[in-house]
N, C-alpha and C. Protein backbone atom coordinates (compact mmCIF):
# COMPACT_ATOMS: atom_id res chain seq x y z
N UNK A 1 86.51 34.72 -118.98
CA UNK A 1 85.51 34.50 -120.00
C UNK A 1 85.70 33.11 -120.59
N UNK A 2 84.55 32.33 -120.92
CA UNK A 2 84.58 31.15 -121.44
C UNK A 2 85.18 31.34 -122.61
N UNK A 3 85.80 30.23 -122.95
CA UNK A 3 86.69 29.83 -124.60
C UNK A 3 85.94 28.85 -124.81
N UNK A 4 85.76 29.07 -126.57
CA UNK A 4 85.35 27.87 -127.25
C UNK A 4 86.20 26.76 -127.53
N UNK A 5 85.68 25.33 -127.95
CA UNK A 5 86.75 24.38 -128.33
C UNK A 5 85.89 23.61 -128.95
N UNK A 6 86.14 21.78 -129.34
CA UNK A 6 85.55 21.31 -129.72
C UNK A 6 83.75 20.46 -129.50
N UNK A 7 83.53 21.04 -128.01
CA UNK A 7 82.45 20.78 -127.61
C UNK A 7 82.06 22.26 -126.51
N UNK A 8 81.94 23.19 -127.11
CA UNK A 8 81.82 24.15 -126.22
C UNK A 8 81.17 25.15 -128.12
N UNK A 9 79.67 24.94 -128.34
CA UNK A 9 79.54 25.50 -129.04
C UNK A 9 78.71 27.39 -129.26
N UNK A 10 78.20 27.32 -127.90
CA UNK A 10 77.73 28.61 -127.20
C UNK A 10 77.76 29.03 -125.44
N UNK A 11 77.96 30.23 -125.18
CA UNK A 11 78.45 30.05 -123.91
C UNK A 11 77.40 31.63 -123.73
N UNK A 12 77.00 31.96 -122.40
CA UNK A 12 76.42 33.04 -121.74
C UNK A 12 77.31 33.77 -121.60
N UNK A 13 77.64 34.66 -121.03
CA UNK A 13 78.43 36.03 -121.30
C UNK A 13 77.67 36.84 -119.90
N UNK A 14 77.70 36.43 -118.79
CA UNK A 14 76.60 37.35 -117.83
C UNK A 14 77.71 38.54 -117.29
N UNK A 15 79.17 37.82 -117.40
CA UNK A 15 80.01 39.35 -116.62
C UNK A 15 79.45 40.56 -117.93
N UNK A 16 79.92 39.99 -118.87
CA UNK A 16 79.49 41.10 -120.09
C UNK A 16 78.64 41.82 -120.32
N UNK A 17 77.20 41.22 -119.70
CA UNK A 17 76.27 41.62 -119.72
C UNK A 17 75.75 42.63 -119.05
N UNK A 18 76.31 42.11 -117.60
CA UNK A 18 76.19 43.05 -116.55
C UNK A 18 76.97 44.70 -116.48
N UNK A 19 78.32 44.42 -117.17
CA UNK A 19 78.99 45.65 -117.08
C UNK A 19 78.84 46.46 -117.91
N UNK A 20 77.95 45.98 -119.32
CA UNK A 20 77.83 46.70 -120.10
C UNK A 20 76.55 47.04 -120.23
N UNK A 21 75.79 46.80 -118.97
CA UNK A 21 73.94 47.46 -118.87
C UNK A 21 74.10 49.02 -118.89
N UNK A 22 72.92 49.48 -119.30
CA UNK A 22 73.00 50.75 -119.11
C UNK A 22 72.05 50.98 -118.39
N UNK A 23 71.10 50.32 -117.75
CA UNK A 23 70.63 50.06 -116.31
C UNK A 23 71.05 49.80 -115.26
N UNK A 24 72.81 49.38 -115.69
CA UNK A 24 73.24 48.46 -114.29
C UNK A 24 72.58 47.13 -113.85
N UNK A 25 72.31 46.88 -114.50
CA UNK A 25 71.29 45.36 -113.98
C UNK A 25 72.03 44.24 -115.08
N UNK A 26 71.52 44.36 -116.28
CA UNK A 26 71.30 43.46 -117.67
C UNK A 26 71.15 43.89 -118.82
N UNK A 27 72.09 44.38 -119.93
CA UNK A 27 71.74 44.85 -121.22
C UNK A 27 70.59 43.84 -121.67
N UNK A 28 71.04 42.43 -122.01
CA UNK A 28 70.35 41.38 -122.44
C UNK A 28 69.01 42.06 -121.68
N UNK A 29 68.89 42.50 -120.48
CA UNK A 29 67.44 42.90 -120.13
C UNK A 29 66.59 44.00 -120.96
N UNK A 30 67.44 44.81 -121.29
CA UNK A 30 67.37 46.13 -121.66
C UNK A 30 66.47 45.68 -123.48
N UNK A 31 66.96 44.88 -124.13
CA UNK A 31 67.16 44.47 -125.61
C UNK A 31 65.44 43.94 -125.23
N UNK A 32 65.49 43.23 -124.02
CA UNK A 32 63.91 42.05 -123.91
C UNK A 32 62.91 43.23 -123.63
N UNK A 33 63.29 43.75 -123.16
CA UNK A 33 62.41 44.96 -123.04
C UNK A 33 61.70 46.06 -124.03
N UNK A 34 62.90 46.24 -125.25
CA UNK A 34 62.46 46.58 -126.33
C UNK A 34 61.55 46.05 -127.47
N UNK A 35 61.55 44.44 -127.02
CA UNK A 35 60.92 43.83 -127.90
C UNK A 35 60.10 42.78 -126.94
N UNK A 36 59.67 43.14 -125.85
CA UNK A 36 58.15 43.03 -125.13
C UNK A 36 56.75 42.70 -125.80
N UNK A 37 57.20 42.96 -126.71
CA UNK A 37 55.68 42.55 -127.57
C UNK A 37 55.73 40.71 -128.11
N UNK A 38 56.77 41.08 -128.27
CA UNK A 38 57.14 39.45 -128.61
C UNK A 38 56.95 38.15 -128.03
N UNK A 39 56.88 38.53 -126.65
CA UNK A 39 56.88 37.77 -125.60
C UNK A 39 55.48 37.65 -124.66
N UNK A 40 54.36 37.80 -125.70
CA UNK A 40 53.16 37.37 -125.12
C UNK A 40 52.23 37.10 -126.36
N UNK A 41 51.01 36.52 -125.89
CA UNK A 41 49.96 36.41 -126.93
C UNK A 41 48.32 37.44 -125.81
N UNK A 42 48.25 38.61 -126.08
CA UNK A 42 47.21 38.98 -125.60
C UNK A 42 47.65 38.87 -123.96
N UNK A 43 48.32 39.20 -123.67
CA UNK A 43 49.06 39.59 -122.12
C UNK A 43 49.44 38.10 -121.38
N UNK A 44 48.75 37.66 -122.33
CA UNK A 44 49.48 35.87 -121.47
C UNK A 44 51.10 35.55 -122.00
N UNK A 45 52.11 35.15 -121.45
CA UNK A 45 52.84 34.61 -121.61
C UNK A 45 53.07 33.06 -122.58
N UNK A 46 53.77 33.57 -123.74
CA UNK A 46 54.41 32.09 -124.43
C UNK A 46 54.58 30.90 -123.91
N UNK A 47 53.91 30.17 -124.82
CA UNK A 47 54.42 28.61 -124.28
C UNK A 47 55.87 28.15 -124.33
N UNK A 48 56.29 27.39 -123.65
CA UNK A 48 57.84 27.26 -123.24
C UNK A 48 58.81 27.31 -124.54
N UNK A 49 58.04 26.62 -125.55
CA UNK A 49 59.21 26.07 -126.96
C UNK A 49 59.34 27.39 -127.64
N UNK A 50 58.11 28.17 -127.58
CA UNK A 50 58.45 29.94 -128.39
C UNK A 50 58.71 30.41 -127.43
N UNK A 51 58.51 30.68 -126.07
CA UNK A 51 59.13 31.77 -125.32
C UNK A 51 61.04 31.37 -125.33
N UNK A 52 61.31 30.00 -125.87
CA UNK A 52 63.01 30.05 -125.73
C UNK A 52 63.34 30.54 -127.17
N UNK A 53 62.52 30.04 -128.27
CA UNK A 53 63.02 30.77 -129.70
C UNK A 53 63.33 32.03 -129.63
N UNK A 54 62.27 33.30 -128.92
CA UNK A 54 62.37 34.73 -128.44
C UNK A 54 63.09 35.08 -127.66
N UNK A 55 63.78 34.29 -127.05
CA UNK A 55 64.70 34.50 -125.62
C UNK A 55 66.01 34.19 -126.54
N UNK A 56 66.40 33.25 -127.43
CA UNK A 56 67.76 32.83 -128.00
C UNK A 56 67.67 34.27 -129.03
N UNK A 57 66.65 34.10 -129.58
CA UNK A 57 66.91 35.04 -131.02
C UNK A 57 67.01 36.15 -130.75
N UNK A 58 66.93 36.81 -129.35
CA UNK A 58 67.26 38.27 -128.98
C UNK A 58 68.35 38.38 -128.20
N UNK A 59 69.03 37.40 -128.12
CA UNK A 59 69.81 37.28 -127.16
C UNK A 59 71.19 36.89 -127.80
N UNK A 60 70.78 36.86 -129.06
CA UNK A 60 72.02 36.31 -130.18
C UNK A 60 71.92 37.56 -131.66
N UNK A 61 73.11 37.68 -132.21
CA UNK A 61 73.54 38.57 -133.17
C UNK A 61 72.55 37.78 -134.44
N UNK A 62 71.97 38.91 -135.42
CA UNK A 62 72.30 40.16 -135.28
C UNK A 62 71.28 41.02 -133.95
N UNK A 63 70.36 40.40 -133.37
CA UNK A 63 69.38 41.42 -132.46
C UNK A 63 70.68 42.19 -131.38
N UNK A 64 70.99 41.75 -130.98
CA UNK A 64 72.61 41.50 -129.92
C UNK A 64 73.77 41.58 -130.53
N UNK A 65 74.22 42.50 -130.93
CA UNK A 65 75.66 42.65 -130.76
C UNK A 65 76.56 43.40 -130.52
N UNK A 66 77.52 42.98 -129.79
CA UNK A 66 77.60 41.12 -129.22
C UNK A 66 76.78 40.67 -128.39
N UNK A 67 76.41 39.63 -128.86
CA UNK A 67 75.26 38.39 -128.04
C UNK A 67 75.41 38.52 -126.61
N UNK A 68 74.30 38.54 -125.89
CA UNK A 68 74.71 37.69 -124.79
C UNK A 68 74.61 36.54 -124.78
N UNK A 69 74.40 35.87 -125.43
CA UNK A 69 74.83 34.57 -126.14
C UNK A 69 76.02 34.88 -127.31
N UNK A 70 77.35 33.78 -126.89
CA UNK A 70 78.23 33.80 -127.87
C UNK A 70 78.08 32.79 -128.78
N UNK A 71 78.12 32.68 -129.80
CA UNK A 71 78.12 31.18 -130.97
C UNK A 71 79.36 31.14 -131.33
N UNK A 72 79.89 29.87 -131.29
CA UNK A 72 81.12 29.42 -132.01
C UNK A 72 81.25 30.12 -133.74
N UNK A 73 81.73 31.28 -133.95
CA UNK A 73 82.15 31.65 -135.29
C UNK A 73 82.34 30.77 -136.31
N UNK A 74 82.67 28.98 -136.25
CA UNK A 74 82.56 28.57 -137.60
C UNK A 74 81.51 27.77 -137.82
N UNK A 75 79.93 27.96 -137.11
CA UNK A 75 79.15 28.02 -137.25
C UNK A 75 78.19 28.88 -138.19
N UNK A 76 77.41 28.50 -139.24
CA UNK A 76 76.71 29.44 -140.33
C UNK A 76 75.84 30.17 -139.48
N UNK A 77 75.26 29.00 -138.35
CA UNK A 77 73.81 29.61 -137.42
C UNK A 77 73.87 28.42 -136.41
N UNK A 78 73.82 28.82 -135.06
CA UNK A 78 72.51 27.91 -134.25
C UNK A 78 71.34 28.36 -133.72
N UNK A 79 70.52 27.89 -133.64
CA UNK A 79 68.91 27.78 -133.92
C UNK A 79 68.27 27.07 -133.28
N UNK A 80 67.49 27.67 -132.07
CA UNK A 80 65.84 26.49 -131.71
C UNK A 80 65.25 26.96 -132.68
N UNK A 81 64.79 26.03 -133.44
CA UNK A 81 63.66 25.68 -134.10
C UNK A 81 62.16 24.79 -133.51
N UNK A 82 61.08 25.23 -133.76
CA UNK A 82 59.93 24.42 -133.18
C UNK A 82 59.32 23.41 -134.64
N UNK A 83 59.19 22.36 -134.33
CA UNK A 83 58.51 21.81 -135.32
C UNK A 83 57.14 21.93 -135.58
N UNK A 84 56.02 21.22 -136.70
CA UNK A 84 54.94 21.63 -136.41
C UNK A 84 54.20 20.93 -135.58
N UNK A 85 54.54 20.26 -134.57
CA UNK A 85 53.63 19.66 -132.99
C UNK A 85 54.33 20.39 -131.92
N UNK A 86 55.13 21.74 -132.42
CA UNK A 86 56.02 22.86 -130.85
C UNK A 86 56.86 21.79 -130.07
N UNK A 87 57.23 20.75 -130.76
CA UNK A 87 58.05 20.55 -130.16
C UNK A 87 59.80 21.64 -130.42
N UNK A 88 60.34 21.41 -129.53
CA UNK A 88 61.65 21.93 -129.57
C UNK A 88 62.78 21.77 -130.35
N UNK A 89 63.69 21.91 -131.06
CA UNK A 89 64.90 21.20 -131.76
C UNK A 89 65.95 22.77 -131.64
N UNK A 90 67.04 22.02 -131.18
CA UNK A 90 68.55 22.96 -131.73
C UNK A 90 69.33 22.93 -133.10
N UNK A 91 69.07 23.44 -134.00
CA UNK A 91 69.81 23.28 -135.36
C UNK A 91 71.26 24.21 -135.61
N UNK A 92 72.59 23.32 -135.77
CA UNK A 92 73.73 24.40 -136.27
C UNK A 92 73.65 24.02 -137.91
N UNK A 93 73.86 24.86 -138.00
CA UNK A 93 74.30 25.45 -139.86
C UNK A 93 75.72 25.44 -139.98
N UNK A 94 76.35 24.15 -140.49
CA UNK A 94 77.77 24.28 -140.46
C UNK A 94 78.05 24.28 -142.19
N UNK A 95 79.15 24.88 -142.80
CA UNK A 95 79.67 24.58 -143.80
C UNK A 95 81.12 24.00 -143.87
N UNK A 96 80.97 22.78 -144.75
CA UNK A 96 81.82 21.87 -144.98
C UNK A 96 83.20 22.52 -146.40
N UNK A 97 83.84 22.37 -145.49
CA UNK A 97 85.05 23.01 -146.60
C UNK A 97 85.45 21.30 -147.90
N UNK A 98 85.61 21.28 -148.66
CA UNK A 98 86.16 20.40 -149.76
C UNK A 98 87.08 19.48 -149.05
N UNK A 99 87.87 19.65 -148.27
CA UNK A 99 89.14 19.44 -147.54
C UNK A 99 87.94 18.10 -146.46
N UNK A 100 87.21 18.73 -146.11
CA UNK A 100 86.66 17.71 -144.88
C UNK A 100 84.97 16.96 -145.81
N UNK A 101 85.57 16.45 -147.06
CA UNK A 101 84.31 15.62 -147.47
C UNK A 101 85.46 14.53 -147.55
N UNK A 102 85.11 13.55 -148.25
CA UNK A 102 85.02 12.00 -147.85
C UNK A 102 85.73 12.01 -149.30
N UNK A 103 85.07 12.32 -150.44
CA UNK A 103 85.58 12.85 -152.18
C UNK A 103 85.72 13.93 -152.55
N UNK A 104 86.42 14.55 -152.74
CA UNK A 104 86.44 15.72 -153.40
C UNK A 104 85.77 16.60 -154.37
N UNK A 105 84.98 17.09 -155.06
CA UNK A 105 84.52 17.53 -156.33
C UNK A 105 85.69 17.87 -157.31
N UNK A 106 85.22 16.80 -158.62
CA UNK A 106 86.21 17.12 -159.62
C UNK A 106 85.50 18.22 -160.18
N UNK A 107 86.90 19.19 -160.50
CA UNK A 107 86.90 20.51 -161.36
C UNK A 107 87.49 21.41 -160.35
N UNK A 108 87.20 22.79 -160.63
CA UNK A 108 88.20 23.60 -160.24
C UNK A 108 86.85 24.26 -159.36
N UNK A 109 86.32 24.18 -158.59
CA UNK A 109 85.36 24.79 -158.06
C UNK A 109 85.95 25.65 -156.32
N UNK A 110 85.20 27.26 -156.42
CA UNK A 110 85.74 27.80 -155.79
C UNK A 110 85.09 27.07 -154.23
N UNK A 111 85.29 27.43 -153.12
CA UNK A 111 84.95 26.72 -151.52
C UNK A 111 85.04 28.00 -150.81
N UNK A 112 84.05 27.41 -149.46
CA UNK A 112 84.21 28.49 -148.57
C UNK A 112 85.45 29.03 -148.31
N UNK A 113 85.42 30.53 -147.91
CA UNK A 113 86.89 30.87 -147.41
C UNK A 113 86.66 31.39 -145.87
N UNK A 114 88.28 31.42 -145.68
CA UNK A 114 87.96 32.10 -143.98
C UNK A 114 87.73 33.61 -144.10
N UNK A 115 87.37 34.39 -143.54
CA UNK A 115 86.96 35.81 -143.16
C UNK A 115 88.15 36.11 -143.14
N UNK A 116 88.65 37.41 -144.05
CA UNK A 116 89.72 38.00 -143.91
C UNK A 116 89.82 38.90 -142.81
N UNK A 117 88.89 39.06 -142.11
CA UNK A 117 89.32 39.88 -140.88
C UNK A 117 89.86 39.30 -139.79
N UNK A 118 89.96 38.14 -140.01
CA UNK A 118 90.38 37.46 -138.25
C UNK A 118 91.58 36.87 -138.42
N UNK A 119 92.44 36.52 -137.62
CA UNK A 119 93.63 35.97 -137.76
C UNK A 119 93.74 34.75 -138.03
N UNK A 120 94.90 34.47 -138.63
CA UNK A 120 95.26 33.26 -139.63
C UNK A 120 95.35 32.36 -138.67
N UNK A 121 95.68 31.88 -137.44
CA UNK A 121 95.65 31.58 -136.46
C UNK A 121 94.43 30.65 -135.77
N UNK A 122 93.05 31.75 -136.08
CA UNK A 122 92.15 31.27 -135.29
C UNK A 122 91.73 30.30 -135.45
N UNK A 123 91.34 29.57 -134.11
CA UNK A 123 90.76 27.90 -134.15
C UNK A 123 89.40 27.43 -134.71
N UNK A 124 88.63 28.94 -134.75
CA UNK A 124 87.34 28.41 -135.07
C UNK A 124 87.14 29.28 -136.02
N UNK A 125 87.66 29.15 -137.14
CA UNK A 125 87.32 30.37 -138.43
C UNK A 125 85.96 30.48 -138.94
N UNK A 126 85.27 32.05 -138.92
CA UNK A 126 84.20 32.22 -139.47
C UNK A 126 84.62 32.23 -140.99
N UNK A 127 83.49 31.20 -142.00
CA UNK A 127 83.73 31.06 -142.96
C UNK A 127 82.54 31.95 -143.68
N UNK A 128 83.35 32.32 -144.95
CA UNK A 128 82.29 32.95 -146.05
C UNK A 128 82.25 32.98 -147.33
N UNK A 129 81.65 33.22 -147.91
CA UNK A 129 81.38 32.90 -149.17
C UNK A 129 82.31 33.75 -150.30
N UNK A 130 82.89 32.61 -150.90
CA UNK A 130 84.39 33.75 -152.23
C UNK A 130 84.08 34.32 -152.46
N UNK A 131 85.24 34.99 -152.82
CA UNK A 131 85.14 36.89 -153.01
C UNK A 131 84.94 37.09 -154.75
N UNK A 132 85.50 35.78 -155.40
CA UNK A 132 85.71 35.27 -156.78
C UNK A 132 84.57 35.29 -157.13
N UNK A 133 83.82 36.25 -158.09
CA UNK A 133 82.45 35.66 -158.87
C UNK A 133 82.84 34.93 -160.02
N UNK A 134 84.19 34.83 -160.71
CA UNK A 134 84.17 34.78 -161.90
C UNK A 134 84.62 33.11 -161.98
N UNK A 135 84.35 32.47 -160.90
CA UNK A 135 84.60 31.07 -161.03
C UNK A 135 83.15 30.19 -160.41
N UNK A 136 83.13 29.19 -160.73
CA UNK A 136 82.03 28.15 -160.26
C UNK A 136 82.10 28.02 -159.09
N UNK A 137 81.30 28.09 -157.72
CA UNK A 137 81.39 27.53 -156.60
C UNK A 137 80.56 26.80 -156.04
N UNK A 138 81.27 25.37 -154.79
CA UNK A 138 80.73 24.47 -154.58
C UNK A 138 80.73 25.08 -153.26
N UNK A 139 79.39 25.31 -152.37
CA UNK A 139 79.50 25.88 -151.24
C UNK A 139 78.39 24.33 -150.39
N UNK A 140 78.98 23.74 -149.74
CA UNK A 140 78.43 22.30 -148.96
C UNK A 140 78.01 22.81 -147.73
N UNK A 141 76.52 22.86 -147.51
CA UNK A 141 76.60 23.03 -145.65
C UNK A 141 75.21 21.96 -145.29
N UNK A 142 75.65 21.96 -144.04
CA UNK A 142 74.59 20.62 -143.76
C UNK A 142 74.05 21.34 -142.09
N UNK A 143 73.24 20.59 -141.71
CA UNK A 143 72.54 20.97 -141.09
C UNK A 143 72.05 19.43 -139.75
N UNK A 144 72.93 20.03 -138.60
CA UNK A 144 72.59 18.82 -137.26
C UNK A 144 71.49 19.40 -136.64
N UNK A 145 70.54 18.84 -136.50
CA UNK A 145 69.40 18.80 -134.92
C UNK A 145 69.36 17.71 -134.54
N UNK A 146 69.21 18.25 -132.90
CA UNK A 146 68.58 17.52 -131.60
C UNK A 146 67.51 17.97 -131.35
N UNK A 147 66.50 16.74 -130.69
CA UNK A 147 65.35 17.70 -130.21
C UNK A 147 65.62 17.80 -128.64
N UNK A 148 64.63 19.21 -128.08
CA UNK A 148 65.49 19.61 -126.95
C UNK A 148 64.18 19.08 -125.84
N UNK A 149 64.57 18.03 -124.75
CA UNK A 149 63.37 17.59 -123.83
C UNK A 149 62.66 18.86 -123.54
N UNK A 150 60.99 18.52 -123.44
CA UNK A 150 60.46 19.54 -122.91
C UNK A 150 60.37 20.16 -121.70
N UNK A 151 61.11 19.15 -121.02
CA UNK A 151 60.68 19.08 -119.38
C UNK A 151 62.22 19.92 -118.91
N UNK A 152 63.33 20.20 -120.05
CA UNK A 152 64.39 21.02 -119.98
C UNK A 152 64.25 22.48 -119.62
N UNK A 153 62.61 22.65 -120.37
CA UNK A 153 62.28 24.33 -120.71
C UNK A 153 62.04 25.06 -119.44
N UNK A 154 62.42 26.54 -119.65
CA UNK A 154 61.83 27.04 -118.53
C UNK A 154 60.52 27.99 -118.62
N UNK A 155 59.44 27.59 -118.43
CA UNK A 155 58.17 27.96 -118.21
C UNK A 155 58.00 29.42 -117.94
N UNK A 156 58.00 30.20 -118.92
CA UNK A 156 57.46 31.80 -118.30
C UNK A 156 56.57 31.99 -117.57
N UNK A 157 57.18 32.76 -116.74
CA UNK A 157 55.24 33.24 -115.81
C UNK A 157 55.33 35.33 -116.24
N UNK A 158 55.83 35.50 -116.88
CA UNK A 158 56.02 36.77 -117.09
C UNK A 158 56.01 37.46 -118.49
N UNK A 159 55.29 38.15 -118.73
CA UNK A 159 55.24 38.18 -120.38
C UNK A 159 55.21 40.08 -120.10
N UNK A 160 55.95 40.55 -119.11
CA UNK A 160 55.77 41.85 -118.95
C UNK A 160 57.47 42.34 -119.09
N UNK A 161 58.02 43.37 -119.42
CA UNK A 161 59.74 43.43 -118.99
C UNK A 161 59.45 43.74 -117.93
N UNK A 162 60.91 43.14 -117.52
CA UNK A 162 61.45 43.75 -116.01
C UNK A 162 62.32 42.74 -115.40
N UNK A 163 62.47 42.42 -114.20
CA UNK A 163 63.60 41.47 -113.72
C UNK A 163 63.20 40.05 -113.99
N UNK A 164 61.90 39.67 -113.76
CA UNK A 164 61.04 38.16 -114.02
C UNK A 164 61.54 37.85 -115.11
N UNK A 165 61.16 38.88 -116.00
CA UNK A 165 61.41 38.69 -117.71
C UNK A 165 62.79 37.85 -117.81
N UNK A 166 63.73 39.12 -117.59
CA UNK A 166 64.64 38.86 -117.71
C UNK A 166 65.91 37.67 -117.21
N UNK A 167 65.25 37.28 -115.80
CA UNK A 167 65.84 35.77 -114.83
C UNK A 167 65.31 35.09 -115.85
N UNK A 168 63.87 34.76 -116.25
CA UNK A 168 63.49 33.61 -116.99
C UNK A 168 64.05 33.33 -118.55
N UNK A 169 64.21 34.32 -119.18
CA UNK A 169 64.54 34.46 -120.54
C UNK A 169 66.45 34.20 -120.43
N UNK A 170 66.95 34.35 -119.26
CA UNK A 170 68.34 33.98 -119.14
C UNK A 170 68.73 32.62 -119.09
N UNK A 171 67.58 32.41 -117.71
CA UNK A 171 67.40 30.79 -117.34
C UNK A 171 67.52 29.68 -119.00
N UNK A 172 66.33 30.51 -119.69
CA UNK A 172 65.68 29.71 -121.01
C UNK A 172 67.24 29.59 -122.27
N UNK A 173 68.25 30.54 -122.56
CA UNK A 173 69.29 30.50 -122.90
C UNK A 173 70.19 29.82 -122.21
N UNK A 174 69.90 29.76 -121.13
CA UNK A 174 71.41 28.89 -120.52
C UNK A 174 71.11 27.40 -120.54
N UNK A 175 69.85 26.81 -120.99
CA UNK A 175 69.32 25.84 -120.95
C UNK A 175 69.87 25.42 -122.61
N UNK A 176 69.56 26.30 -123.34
CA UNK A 176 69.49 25.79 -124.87
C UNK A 176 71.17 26.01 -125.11
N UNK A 177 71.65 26.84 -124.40
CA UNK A 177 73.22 26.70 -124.67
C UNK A 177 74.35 25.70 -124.09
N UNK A 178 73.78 24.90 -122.64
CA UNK A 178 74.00 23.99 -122.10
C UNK A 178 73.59 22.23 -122.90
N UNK A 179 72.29 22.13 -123.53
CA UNK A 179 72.24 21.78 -124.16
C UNK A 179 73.11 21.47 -125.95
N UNK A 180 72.81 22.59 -126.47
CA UNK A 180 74.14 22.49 -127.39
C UNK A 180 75.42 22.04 -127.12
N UNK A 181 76.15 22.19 -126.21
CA UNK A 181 77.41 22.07 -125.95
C UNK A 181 77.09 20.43 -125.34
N UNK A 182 75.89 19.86 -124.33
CA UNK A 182 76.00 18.58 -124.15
C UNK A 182 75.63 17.67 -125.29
N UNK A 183 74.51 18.07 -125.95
CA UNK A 183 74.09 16.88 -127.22
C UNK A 183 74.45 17.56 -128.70
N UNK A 184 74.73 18.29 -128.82
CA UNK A 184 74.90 18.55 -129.91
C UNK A 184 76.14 19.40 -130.65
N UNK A 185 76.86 19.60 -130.07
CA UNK A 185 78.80 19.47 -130.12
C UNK A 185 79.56 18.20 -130.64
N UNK A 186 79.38 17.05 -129.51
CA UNK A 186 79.88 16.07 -130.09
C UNK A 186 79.35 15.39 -131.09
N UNK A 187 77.42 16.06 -131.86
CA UNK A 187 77.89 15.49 -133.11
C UNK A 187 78.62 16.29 -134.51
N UNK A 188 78.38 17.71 -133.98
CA UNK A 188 79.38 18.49 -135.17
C UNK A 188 81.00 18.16 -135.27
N UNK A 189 81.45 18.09 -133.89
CA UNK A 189 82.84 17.29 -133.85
C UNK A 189 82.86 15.75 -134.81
N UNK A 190 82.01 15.29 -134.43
CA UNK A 190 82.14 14.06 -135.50
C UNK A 190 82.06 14.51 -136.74
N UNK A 191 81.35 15.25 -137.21
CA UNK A 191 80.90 15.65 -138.54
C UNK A 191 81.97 16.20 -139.29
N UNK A 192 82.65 17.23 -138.39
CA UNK A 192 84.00 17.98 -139.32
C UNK A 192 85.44 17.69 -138.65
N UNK A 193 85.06 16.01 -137.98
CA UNK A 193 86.35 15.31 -137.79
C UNK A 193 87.74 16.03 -137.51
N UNK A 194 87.55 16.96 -137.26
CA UNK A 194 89.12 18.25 -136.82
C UNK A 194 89.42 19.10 -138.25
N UNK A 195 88.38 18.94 -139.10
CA UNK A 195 88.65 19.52 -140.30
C UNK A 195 88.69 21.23 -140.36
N UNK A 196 89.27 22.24 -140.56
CA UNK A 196 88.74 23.41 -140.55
C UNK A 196 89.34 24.61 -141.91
């Protein structure tokens, strides 16, 4: 199974997928299938930039879980987003701990914390919001996009479930997750400079 690191911000999961169908084929198939409606306008098939928004967002937690898409945990969110001309964009939602700004905030202000469920250890801590109400908190998150070429997308010809569906809507994730990890990793690595 793929491991995350500093440019590896989502990865496909197809052994996972496969062994854990209850078709034997593709859970991820199984999920597109339930939400078939989504994936047409009047029996025609989505244009490329929404048929990948519907293909990531079902294919990622919470619709999926676990994803067949994995996201790097100290990520808030990643996200195709369409702008308003459909063009394409990948957005992560990162939050900046106090420790990795440039100045500090004077005062005593509370900061993200790591998730007490995961080990002290882990490289990519999911962060969340203090447990402390009874103090002030400075919670910093910022927000990277790329826009994603159009000529990247993969073109549905299928707006029905079944195997089409499902090759194309895989194809369309492995595109936007290949992407992330090529253009848009190394700029969150710049951004939180090894900070965590």
């Amino acid at each position: 199974m793929p491991e995350f690191d500093r440019f590896t911000l989502a990865f496909v999961d197809d052994i996972r997928d496969r062994e854990t169908a209850s078709d034997g084929h593709s859970r991820y198939g199984a999920y597109l299938a339930k939400s078939a409606e989504c994936f047409h306008y009047d029996g025609e098939p989505l244009p490329t930039a929404e048929f990948a928004v519907i293909a990531w967002r079902t294919a990622t937690t919470p619709v999926m879980a676990p994803g067949y898409v994995a996201v790097r945990p100290d990520l808030l969110d990643l996200t195709p987003v369409t702008d308003p001309n459909g063009s394409l964009h990948l957005r992560a939602r990162i939050a900046l701990r106090h420790a990795a700004l440039n100045r500090r905030p004077t005062g005593r202000f509370a900061d993200w914390e790591r998730s007490p469920w995961e080990r002290p250890d882990e490289p990519w801590p999911h962060l969340e919001r203090p447990y402390r109400d009874n103090h002030a908190s400075l919670l910093v998150t910022t927000e990277v996009t790329v826009p994603v070429p159009a000529h990247h997308l993969v073109r549905p010809t299928s707006a029905r479930p079944g195997r089409t569906l499902t090759y194309e809507a895989k194809a369309a994730v492995a595109v936007l997750a290949e992407h992330a990890n090529s253009d848009l990793a190394p700029l969150v690595a710049d951004l939180l400079g090894g900070a965590r």
